[in-house]
Protein backbone atom coordinates (compact mmCIF):
# COMPACT_ATOMS: atom_id res chain seq x y z
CA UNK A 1 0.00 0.00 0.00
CA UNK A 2 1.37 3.43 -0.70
CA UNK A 3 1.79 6.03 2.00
CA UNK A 4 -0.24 9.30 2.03
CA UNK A 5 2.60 10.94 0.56
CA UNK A 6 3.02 8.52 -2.58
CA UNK A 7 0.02 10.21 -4.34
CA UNK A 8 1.87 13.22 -5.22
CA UNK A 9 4.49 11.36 -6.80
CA UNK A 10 2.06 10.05 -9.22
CA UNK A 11 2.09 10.99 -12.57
CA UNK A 12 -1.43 9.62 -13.56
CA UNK A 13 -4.35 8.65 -11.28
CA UNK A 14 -6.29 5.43 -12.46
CA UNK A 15 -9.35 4.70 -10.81
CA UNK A 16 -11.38 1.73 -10.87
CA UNK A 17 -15.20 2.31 -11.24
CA UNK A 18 -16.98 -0.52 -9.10
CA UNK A 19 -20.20 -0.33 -10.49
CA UNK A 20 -21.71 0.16 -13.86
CA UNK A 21 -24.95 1.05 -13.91
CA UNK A 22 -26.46 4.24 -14.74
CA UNK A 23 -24.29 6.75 -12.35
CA UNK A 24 -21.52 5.17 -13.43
CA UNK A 25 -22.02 5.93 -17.13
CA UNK A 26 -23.45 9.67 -15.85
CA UNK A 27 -19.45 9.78 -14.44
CA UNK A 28 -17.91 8.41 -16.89
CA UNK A 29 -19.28 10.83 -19.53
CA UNK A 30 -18.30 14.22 -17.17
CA UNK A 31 -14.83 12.30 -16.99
CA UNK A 32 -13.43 13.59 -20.05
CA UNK A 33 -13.05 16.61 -18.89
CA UNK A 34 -10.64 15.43 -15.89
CA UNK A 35 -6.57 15.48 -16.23
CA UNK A 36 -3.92 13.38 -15.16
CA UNK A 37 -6.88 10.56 -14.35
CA UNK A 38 -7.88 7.64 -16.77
CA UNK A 39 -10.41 5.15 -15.75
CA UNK A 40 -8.10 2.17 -15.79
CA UNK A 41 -11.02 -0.47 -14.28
CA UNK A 42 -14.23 -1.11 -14.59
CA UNK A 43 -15.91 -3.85 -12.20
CA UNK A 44 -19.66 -5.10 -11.68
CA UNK A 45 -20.86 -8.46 -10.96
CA UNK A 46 -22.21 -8.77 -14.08
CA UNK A 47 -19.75 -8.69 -17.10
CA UNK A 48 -22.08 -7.83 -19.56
CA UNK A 49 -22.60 -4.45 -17.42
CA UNK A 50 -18.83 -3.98 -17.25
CA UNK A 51 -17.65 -4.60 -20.86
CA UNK A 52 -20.78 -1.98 -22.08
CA UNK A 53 -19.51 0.23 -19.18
CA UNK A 54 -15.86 -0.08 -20.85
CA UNK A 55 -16.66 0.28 -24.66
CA UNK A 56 -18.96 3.47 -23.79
CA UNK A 57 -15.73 5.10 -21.90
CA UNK A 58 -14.19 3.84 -25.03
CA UNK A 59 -16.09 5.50 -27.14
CA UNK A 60 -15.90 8.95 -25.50
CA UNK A 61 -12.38 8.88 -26.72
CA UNK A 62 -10.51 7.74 -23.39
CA UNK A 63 -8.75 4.51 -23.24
CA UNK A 64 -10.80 1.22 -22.60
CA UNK A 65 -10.78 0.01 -19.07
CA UNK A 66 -9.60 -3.19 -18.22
CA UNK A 67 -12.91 -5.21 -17.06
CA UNK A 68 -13.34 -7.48 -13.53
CA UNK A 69 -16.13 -9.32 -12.48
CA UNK A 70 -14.11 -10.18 -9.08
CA UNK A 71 -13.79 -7.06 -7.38
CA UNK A 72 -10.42 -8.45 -5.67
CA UNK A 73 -8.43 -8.71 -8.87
CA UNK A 74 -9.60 -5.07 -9.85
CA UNK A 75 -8.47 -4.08 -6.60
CA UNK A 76 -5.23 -5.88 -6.94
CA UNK A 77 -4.91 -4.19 -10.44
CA UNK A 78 -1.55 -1.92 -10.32
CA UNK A 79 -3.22 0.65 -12.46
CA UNK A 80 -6.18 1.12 -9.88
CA UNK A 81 -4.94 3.85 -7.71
CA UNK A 82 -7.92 4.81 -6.11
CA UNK A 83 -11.63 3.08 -6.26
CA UNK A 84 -14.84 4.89 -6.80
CA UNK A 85 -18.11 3.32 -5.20
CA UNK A 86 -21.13 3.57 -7.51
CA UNK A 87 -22.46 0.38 -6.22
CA UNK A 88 -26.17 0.01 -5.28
CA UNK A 89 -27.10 1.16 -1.78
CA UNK A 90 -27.73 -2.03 -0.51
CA UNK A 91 -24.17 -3.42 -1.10
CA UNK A 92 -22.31 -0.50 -0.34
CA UNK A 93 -20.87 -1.55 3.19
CA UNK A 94 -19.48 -4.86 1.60
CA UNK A 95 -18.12 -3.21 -1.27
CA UNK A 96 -16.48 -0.92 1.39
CA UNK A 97 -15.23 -3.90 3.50
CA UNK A 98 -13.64 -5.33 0.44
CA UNK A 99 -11.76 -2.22 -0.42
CA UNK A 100 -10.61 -2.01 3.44
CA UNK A 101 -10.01 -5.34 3.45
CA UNK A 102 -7.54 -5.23 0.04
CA UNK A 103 -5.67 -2.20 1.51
CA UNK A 104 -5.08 -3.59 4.77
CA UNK A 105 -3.44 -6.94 2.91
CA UNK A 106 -1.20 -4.56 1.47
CA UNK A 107 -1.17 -6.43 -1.96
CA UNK A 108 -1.95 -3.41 -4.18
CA UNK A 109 -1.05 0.59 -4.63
CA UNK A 110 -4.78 1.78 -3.65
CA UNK A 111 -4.26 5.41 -2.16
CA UNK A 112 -7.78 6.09 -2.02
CA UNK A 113 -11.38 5.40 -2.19
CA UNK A 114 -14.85 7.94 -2.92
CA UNK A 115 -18.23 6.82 -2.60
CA UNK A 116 -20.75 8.78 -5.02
CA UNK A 117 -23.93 9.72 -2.98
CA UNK A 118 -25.70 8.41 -0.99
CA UNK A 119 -22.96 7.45 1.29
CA UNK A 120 -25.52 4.64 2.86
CA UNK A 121 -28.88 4.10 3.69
CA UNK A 122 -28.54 4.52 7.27
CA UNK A 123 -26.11 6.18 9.48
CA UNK A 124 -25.32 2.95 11.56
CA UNK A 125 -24.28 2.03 8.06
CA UNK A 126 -22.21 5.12 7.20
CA UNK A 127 -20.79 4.30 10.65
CA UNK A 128 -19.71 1.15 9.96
CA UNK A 129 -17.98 2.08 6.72
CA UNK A 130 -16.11 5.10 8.12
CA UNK A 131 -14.95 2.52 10.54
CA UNK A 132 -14.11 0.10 7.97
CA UNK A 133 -11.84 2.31 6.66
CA UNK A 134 -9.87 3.15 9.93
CA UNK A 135 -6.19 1.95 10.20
CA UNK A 136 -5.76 1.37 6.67
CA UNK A 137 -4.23 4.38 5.36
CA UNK A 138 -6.65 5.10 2.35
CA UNK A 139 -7.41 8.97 1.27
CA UNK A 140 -11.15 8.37 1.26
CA UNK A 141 -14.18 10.72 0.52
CA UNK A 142 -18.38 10.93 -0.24
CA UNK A 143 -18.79 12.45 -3.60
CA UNK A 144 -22.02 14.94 -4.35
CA UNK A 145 -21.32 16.62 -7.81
CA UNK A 146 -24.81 17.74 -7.84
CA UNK A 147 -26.10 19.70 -4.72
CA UNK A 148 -30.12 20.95 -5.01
């Protein structure tokens, strides 16, 4: 796992999207616009999801993202840098446990991890992911790109 002060010394930040449904497309299309940042992952359970996920990022003129259906080997990807959450609410705190989990076994570079709104359904659940993420080091974050 890198240290807090590893992610200035990176030249490009790849994220893996976990999730590909709807949001995640929504992201992927503003992500154009973003520098020094590729989408280097794409995971869902379902592949189909993924690879239509990939080829749309694809066809906005960024390069295709690799494509898991095992969240653990996206997460193990050295290209991932950071995750991004886009999961359905309802799987949210596992999908957080297995990023905490991954960065605690030290087998990959994560420096980070965001979770697009809503953080979780509950605050006992919000809880419990905060304190997922103690102890392991990661840069971590709720994202809200569109406040009404």
């Amino acid at each position: 796992m890198r240290g807090d002060h590893d992610l200035i010394a990176l030249k490009r930040l790849g994220v893996g999207f976990i999730g590909a449904g709807f949001i995640a497309r929504f992201m992927a299309s503003s992500w154009t616009g973003v520098r020094d940042a590729e989408i280097a992952a794409v995971y869902s359970r379902g592949e189909r999801g993924a690879r239509s996920l990939a080829a749309y990022v694809e066809s906005l003129g960024m390069p295709r993202p690799r494509v898991y259906t095992d969240i653990h080997e996206m997460l193990a990807d050295r290209d991932v840098d950071a995750a991004w959450v886009m999961t359905p609410n309802h799987v949210r705190v596992e999908t957080v446990r297995a990023v905490a989990e991954e960065a605690r076994q030290g087998g990959n570079d994560l420096v980070g991890v965001a979770c697009e709104k809503p953080l979780a359904r509950t605050l006992d659940e919000a809880e419990e992911m905060m304190g997922l993420l103690d102890g392991t080091g990661l840069l971590h974050g709720y994202l809200e790109n569109q406040v009404f």
